[in-house]
Protein backbone atom coordinates (compact mmCIF):
# COMPACT_ATOMS: atom_id res chain seq x y z
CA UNK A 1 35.22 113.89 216.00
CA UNK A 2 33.34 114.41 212.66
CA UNK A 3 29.43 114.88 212.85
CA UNK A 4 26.89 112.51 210.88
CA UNK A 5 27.04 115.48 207.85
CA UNK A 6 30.66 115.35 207.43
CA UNK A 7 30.26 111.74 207.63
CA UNK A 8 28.30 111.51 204.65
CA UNK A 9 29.72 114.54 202.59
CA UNK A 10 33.04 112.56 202.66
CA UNK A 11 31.32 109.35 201.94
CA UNK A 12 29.32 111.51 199.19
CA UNK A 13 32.36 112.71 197.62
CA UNK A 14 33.68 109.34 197.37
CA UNK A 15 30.43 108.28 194.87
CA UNK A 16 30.41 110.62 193.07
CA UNK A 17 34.22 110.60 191.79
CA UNK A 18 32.52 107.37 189.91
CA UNK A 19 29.28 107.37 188.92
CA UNK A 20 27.70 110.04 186.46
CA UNK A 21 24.66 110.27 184.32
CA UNK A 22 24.75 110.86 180.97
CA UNK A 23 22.56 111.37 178.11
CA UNK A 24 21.78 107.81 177.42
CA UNK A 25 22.21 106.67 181.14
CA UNK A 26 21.49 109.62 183.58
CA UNK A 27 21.72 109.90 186.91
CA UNK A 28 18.99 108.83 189.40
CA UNK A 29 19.88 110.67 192.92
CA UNK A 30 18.16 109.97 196.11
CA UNK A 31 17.95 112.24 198.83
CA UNK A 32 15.87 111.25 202.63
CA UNK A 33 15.44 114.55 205.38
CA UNK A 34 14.09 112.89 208.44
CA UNK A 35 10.59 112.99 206.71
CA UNK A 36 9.91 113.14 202.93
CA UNK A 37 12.38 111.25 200.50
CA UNK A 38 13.31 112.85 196.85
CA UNK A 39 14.69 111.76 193.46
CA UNK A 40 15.68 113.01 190.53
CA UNK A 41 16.83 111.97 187.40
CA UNK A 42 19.96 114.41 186.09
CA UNK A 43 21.60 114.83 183.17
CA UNK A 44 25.22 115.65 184.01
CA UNK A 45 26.59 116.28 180.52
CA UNK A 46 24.28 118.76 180.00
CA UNK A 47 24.15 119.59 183.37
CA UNK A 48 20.07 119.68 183.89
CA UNK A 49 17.61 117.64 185.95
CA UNK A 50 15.21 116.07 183.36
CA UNK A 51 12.69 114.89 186.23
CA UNK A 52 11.96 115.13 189.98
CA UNK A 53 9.64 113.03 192.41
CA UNK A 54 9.05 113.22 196.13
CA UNK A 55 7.01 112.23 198.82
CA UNK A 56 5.58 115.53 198.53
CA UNK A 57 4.06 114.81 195.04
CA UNK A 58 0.62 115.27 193.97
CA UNK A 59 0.29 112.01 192.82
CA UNK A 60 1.89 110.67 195.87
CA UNK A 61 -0.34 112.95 198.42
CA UNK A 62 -3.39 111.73 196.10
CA UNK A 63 -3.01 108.16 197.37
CA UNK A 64 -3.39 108.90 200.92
CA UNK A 65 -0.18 108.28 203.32
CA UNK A 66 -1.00 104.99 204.06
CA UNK A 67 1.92 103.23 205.60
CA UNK A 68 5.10 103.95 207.11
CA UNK A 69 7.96 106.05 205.62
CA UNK A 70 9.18 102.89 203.95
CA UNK A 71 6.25 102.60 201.87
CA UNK A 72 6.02 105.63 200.93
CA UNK A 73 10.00 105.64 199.44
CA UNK A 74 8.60 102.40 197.55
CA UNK A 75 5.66 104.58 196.15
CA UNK A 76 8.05 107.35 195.07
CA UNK A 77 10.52 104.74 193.30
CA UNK A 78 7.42 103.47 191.59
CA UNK A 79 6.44 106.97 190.02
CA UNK A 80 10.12 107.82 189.63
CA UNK A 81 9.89 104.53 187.03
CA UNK A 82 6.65 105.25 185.69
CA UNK A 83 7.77 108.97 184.84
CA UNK A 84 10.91 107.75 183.19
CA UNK A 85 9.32 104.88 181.30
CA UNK A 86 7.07 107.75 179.62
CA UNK A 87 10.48 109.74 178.86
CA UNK A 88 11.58 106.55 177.28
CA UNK A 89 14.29 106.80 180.13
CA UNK A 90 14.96 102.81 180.53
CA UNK A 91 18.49 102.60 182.41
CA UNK A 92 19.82 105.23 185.36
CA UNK A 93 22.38 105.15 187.38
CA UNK A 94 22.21 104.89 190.77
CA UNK A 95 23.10 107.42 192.85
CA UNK A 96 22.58 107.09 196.87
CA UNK A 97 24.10 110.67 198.08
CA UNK A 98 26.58 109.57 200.51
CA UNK A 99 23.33 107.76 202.71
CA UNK A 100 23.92 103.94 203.66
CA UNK A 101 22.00 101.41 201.26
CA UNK A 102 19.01 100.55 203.81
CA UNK A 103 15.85 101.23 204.90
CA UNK A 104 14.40 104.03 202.87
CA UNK A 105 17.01 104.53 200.39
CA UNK A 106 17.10 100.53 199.61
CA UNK A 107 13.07 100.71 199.19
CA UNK A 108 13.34 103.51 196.52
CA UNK A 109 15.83 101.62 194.76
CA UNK A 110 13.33 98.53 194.77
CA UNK A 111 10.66 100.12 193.57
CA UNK A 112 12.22 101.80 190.78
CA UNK A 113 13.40 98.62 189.66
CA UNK A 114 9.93 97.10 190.21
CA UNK A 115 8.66 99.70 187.92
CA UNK A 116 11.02 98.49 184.93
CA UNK A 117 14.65 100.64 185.23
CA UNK A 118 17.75 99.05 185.37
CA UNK A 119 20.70 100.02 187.33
């Protein structure tokens, strides 16, 4: 019987064999611990992460929790936009990390799109 980790590590694996960020379209990866949610936007040609956002961000925290965990994935989507919109960063690829496309990871992805990126 294969755990929940193995579960998504194989289901992980099987992404990332096709999607990859590159200069003019990086890579926007999502990860969700049972808490905070985190993204960041990587380069893989050159192999470097040009930006990271989490739950745990100042400008996050500065806004108060307010709401549920959802919420808070939609705020982080929003800043994750915001941030790349000033890096003139205007299409990412998607990248959900092996997790199912729901809930949290689902209102990240609408936010960021609410904030102007396209993927």
């Amino acid at each position: 019987m294969r755990t929940k980790a193995e579960i998504r590590d194989w289901r992980k694996k099987r992404i990332r064999k096709k999607v990859s960020g590159s200069e003019s379209r990086p890579r926007l990866s999502v990860f969700r611990s049972a808490v905070h949610i985190y993204a960041q936007i990587i380069d893989d040609a050159q192999h470097r992460t040009l930006l990271a956002v989490s739950s745990l961000s100042k400008e996050i925290s500065a806004e108060g929790e307010g709401g549920d965990k959802t919420a808070l994935a939609r705020k982080v989507g929003a800043l994750v936009a915001k941030k790349c919109l000033e890096k003139d960063i205007r299409k990412v690829v998607f990248d959900r990390n092996g997790f199912v496309y729901h809930g949290r990871i689902k209102a990240l992805a609408d936010g960021a799109r609410a904030g102007g990126l396209e993927f």
